[in-house]
C-alpha atoms as a PDB file:
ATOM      1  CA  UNK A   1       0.000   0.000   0.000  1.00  0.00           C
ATOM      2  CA  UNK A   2       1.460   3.349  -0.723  1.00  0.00           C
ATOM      3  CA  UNK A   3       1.321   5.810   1.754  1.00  0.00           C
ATOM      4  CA  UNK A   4       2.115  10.219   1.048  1.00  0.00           C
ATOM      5  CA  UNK A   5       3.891  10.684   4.439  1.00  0.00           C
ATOM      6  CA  UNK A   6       6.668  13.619   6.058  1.00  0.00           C
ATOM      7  CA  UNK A   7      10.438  12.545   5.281  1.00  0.00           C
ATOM      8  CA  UNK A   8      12.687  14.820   8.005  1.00  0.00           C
ATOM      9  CA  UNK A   9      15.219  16.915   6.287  1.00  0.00           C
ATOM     10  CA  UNK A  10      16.985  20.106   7.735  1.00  0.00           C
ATOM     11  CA  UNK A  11      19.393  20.772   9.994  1.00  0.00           C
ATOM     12  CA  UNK A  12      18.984  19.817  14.298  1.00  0.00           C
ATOM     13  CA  UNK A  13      16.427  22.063  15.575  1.00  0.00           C
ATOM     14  CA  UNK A  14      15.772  23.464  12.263  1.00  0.00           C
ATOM     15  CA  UNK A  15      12.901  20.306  10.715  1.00  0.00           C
ATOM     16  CA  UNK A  16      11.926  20.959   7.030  1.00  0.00           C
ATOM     17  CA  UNK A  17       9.914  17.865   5.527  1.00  0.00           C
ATOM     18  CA  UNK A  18       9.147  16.776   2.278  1.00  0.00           C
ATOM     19  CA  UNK A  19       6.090  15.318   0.950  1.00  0.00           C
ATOM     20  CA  UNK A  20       7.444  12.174  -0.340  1.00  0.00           C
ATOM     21  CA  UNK A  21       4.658   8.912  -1.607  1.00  0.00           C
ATOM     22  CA  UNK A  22       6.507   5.958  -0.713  1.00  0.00           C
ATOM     23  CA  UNK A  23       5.036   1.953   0.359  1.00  0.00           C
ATOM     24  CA  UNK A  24       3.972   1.785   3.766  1.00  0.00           C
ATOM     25  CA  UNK A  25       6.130  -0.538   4.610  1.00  0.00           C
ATOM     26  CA  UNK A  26       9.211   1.021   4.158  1.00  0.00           C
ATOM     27  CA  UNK A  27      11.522   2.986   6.218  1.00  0.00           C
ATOM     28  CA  UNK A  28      10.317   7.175   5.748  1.00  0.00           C
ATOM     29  CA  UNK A  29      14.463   7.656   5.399  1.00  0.00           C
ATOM     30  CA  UNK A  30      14.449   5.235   2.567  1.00  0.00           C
ATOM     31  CA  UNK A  31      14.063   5.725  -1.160  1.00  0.00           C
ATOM     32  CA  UNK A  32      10.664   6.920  -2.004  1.00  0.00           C
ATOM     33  CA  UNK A  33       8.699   6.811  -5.466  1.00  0.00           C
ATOM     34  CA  UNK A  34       8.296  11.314  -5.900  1.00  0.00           C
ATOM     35  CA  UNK A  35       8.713  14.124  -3.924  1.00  0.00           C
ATOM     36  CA  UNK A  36       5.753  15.889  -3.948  1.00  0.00           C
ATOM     37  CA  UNK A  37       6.795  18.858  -2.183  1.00  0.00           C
ATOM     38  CA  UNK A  38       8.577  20.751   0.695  1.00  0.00           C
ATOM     39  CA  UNK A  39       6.861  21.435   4.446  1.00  0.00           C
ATOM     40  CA  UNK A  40       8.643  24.318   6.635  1.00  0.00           C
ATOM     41  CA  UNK A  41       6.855  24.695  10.258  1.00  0.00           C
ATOM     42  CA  UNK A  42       9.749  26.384  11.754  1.00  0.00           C
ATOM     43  CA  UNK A  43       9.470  29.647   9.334  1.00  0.00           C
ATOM     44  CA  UNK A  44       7.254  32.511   9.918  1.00  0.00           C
ATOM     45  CA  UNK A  45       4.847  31.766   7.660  1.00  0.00           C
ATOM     46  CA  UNK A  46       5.419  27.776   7.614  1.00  0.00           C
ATOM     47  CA  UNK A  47       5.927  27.543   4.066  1.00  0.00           C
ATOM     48  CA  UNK A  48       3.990  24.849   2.610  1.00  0.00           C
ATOM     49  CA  UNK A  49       4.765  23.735  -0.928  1.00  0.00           C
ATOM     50  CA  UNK A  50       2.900  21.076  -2.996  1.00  0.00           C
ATOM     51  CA  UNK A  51       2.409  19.402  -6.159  1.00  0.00           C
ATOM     52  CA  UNK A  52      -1.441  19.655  -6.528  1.00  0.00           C
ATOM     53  CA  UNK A  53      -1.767  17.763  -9.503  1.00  0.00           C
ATOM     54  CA  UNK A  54       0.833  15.103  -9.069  1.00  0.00           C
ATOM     55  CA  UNK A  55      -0.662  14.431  -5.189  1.00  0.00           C
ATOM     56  CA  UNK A  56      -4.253  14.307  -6.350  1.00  0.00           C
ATOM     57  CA  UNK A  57      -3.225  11.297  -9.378  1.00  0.00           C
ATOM     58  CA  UNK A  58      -1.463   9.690  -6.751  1.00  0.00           C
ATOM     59  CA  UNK A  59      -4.156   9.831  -3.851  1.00  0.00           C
ATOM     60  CA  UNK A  60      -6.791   8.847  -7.184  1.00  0.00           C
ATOM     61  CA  UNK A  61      -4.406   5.341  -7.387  1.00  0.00           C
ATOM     62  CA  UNK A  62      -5.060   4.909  -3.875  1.00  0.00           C
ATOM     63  CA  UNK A  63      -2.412   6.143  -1.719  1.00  0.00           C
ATOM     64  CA  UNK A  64      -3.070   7.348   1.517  1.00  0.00           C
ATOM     65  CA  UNK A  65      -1.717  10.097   3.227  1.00  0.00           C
ATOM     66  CA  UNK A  66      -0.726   9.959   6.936  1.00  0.00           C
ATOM     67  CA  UNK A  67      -2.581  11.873   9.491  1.00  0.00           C
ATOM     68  CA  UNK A  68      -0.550  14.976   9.578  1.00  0.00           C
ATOM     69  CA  UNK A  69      -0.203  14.686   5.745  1.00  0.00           C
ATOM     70  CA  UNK A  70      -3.935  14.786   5.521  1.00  0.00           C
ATOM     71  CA  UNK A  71      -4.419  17.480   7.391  1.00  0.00           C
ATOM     72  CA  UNK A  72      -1.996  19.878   5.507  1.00  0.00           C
ATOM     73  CA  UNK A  73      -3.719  19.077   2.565  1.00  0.00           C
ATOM     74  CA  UNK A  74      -6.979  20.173   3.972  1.00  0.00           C
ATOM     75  CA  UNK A  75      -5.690  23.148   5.129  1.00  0.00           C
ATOM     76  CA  UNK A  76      -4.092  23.488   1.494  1.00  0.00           C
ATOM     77  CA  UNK A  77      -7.168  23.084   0.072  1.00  0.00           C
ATOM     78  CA  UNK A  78      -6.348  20.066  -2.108  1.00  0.00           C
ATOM     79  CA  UNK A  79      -8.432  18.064  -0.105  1.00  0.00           C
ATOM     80  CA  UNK A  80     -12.035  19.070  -0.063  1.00  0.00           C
ATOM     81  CA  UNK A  81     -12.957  17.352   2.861  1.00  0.00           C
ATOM     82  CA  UNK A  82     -13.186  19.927   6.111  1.00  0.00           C
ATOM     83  CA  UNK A  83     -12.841  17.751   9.281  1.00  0.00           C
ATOM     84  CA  UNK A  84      -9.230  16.814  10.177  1.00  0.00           C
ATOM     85  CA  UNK A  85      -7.979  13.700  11.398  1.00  0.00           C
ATOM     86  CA  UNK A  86      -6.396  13.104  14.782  1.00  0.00           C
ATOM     87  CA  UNK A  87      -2.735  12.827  14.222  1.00  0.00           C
ATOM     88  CA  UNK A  88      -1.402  12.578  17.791  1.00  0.00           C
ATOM     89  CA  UNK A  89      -1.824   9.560  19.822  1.00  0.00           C
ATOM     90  CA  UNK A  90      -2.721  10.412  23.742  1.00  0.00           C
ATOM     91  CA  UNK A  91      -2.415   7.613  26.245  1.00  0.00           C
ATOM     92  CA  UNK A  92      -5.379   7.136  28.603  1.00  0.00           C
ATOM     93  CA  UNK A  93      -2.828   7.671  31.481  1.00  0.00           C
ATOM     94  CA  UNK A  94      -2.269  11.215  29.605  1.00  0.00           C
ATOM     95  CA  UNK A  95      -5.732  11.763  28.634  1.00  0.00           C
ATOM     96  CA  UNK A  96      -7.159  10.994  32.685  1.00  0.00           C
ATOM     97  CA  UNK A  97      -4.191  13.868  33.875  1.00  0.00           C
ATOM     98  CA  UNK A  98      -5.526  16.308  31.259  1.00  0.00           C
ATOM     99  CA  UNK A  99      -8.982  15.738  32.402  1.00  0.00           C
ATOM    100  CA  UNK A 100      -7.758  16.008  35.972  1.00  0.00           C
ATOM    101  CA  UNK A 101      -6.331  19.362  34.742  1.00  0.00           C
ATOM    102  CA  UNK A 102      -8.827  20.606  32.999  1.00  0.00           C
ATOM    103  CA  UNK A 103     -11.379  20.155  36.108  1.00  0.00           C
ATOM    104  CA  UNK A 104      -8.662  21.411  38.830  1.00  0.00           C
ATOM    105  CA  UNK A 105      -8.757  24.958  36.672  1.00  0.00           C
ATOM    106  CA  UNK A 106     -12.612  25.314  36.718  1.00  0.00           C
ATOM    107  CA  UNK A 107     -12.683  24.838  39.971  1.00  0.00           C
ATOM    108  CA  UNK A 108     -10.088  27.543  40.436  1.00  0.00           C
ATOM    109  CA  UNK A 109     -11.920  29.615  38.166  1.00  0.00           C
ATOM    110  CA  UNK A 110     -15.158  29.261  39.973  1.00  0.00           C
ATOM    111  CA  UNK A 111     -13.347  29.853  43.679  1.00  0.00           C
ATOM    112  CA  UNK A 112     -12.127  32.974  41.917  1.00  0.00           C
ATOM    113  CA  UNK A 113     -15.208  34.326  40.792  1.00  0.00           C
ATOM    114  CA  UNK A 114     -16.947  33.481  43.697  1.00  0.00           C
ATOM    115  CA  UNK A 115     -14.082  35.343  45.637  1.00  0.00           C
ATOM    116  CA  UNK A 116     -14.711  38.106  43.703  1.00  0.00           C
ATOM    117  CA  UNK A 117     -17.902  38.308  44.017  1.00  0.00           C
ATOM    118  CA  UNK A 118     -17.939  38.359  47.806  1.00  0.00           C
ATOM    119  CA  UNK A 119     -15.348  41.386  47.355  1.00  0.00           C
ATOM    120  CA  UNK A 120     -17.620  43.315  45.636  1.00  0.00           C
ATOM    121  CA  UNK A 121     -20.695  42.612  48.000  1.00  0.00           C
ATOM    122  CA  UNK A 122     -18.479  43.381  50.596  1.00  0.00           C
ATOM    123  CA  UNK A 123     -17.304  46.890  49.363  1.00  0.00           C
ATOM    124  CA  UNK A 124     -20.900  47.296  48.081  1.00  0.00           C
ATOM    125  CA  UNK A 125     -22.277  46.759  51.893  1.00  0.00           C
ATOM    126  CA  UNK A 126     -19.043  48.976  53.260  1.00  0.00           C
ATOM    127  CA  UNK A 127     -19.520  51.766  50.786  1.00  0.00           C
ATOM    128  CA  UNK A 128     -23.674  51.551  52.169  1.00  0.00           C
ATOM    129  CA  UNK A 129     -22.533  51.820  55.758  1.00  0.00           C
ATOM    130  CA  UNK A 130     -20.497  54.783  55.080  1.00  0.00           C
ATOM    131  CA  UNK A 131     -23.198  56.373  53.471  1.00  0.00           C
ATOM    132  CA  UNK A 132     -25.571  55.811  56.069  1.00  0.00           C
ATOM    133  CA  UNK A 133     -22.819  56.769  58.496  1.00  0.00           C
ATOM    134  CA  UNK A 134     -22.075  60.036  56.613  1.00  0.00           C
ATOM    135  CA  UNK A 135     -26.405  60.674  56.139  1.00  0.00           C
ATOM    136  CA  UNK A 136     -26.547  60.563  60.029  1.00  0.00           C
ATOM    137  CA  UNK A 137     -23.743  62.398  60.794  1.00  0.00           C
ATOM    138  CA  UNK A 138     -25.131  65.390  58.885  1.00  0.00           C
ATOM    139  CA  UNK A 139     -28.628  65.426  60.065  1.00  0.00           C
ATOM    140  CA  UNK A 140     -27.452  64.881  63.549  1.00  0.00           C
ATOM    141  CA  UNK A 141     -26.904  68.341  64.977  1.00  0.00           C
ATOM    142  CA  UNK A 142     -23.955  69.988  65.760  1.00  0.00           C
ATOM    143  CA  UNK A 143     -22.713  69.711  69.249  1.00  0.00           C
ATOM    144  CA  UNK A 144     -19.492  71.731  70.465  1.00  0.00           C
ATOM    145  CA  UNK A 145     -17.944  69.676  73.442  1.00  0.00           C
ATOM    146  CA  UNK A 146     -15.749  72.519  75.258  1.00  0.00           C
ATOM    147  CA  UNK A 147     -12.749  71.379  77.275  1.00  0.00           C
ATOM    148  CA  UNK A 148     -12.394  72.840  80.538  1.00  0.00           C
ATOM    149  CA  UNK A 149     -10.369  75.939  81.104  1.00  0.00           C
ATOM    150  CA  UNK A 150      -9.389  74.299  84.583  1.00  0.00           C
ATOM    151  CA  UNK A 151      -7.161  71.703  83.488  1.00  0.00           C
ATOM    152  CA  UNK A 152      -4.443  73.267  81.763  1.00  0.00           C
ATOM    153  CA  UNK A 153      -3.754  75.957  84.668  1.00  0.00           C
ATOM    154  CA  UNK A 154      -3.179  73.073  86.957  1.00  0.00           C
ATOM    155  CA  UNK A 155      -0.931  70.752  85.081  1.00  0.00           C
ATOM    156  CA  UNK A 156       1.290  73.903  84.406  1.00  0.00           C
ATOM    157  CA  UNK A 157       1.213  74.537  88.522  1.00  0.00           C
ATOM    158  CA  UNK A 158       2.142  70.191  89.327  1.00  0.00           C
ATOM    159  CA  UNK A 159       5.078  70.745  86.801  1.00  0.00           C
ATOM    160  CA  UNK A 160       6.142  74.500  88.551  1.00  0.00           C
ATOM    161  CA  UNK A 161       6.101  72.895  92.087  1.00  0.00           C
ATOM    162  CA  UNK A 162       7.898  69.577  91.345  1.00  0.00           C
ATOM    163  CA  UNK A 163      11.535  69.793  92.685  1.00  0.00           C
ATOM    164  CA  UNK A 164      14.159  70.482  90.187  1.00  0.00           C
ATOM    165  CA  UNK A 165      16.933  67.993  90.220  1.00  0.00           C
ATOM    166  CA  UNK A 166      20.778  68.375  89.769  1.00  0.00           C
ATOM    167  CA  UNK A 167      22.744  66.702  87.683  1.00  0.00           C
ATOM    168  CA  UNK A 168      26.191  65.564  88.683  1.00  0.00           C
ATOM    169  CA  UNK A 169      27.560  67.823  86.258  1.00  0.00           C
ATOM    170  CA  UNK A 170      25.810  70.942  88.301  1.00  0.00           C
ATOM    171  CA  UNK A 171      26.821  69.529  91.392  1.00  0.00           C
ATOM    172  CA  UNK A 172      30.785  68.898  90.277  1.00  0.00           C
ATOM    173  CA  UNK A 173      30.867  72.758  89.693  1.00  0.00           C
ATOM    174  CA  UNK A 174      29.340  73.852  93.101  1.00  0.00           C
ATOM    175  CA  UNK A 175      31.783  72.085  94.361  1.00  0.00           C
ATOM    176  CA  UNK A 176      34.928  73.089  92.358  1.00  0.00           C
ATOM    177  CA  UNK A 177      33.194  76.775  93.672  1.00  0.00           C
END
């Protein structure tokens, strides 16, 4: 069965493909039947480069193109078909961690906005309290507490009679006297 698959050319860390229609069965670094064009997802605009014609005689004889292949060509437009195939394999022990995941951060997301939303009912019943606070502060009416003229005369008359004390520095110059 012949298969249009990637074929890994470039340089390390620098992948370019080619489009290359080769049997199934056979390794995707050996000889293949046609290139049928040139794949670049590193570039800025992923450069995708195809042989329309030649790819569409080929998949007409029956070849098959790989997952990621396929989906390319959809994207291309060579393919008229819109859904896309699955082209990575997840493991159920993967898959049950992602779910995990996936239900961890809605639950996050719902202890956030629920968070929130107490905030805001809090400064909404603060800012109310306030009001109400300010409201009965003005029609309450003014009252002037006075302080009484007493006290300061007599704190000034503790701190006149309290006995002054020397300090040795006074009392080593009487004496030098």
């Amino acid at each position: 069965m012949l298969r249009i698959r990637l074929q890994r050319i470039g340089r390390k860390n620098n992948p370019v493909y080619r489009l290359v229609i080769s049997e199934r069965a056979k390794d995707t670094q050996g000889r293949s039947l046609e290139i049928l064009g040139k794949y670049d997802p590193v570039s800025t605009d992923k450069k995708l480069i195809l042989e329309e014609d030649r790819i569409k005689y080929w998949i007409g004889n029956g070849a098959q193109p790989s997952n990621t292949v396929y989906n390319l060509l959809v994207k291309a437009g060579v393919i008229e078909d819109k859904k896309k195939k699955k082209s990575v394999a997840i493991t159920k022990k993967r898959g049950a961690k992602l779910t995990d995941k996936k239900a961890k951060a809605e639950e996050d997301k719902k202890a956030k906005a629920e968070a929130k939303k107490q905030a805001e009912e809090e400064a909404k019943a603060k800012a109310a309290e306030e009001a109400a606070a300010a409201k009965a502060e003005k029609e309450a009416p003014a009252e002037v507490v006075e302080a009484p003229a007493e006290d300061a005369p007599k704190e000034e008359e503790k701190k006149a009679e309290a006995p002054v004390e020397e300090t040795p520095k006074e009392e080593a110059k009487e004496a030098k006297e």
